[in-house]
Protein backbone atom coordinates (compact mmCIF):
# COMPACT_ATOMS: atom_id res chain seq x y z
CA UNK A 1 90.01 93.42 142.13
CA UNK A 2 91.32 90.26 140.80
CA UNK A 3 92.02 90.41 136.89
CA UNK A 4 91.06 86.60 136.27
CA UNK A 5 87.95 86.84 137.77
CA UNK A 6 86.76 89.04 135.05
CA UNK A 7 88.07 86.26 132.27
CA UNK A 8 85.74 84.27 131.50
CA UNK A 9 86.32 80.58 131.05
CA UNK A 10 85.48 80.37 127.85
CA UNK A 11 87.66 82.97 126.48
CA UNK A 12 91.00 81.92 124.84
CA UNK A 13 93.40 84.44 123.99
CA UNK A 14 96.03 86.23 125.21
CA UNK A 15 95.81 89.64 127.24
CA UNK A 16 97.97 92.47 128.48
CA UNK A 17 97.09 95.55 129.71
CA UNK A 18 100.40 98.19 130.40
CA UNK A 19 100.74 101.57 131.50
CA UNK A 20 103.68 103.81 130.77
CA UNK A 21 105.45 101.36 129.46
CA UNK A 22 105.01 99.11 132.32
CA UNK A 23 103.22 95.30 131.98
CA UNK A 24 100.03 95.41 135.02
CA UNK A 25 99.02 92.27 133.63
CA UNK A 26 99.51 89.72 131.51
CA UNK A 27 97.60 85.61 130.81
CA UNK A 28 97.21 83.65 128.16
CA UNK A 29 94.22 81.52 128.22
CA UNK A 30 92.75 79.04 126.03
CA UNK A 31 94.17 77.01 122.95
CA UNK A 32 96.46 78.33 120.06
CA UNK A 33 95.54 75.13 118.37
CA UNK A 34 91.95 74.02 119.43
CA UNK A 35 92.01 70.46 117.54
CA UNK A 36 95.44 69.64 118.96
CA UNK A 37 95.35 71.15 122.39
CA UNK A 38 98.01 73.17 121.96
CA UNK A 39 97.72 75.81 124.67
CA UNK A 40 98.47 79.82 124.58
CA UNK A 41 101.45 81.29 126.08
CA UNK A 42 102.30 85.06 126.40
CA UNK A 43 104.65 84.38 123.55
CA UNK A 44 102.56 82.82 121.27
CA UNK A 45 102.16 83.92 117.44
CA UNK A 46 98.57 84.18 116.00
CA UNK A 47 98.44 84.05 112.18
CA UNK A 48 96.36 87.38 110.51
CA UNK A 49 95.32 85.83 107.98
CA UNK A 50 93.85 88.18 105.52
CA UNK A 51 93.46 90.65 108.31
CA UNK A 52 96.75 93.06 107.05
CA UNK A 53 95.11 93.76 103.72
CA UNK A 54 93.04 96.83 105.09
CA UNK A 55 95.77 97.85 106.52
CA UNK A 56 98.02 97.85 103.95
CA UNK A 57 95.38 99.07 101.59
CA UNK A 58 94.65 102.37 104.04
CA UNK A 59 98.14 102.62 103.82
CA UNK A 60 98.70 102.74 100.01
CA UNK A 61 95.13 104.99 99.24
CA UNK A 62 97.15 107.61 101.80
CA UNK A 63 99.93 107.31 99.71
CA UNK A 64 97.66 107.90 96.78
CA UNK A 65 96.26 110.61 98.37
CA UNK A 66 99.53 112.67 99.13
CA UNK A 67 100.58 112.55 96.11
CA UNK A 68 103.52 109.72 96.92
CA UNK A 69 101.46 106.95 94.50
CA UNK A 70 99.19 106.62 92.23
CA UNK A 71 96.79 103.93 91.08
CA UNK A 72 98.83 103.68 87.85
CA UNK A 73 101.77 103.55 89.01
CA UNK A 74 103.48 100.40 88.12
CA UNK A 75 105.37 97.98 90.64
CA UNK A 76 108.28 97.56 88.03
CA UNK A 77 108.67 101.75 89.50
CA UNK A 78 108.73 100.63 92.66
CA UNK A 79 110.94 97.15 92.70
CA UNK A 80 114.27 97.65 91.60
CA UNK A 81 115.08 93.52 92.07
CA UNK A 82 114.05 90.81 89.60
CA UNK A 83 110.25 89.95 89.93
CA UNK A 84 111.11 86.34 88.61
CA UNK A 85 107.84 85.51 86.44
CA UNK A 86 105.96 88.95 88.04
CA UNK A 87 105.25 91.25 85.78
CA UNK A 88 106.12 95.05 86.08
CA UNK A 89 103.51 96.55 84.34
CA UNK A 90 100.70 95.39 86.88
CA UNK A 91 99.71 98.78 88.64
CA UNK A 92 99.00 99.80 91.84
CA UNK A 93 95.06 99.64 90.61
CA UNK A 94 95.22 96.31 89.66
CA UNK A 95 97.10 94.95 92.83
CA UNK A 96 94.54 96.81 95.09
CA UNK A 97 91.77 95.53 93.15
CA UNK A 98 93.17 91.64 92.82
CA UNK A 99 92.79 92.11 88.76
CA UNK A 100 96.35 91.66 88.30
């Protein structure tokens, strides 16, 4: 069976598909940059966006939830470095919860 015939023409994006550690396949299709043609390569970069924040919040609620963290804990515990104009009194809470 021939990979690219399942790829539809529309689709842009990159794919690879390994097994034990070992590339099968591997395309980039499509545009990185729609408005200025820029097209995909296996190498290319796609911004997250706002997509890490679940992760990162999953992350810090298991924390919480070992016993590692907790929502009042303080970044000023955390941070030994100077915060500039941050404040290190905002709490875990407040970061998690965009009230800081």
């Amino acid at each position: 069976m021939n990979i690219n015939q399942l790829i539809p023409d529309s689709f842009s994006g990159n794919i690879m598909i390994s097994k034990s550690n070992s590339i099968i396949y591997e395309g980039a299709f499509g545009y990185a940059d729609i408005p200025n043609k820029v097209p995909n390569r296996i190498n290319t970069r796609f911004a997250t966006a706002s997509a890490g924040k679940v992760f990162v919040s999953v992350a810090i609620l298991k924390l919480i939830e070992a016993g590692r963290l907790s929502f009042d804990s303080t970044i000023g515990e955390y941070f030994n470095f100077d915060l500039k104009a941050i404040d290190k009194a905002i709490t875990v809470k407040e970061l998690l919860t965009h009230t800081s």
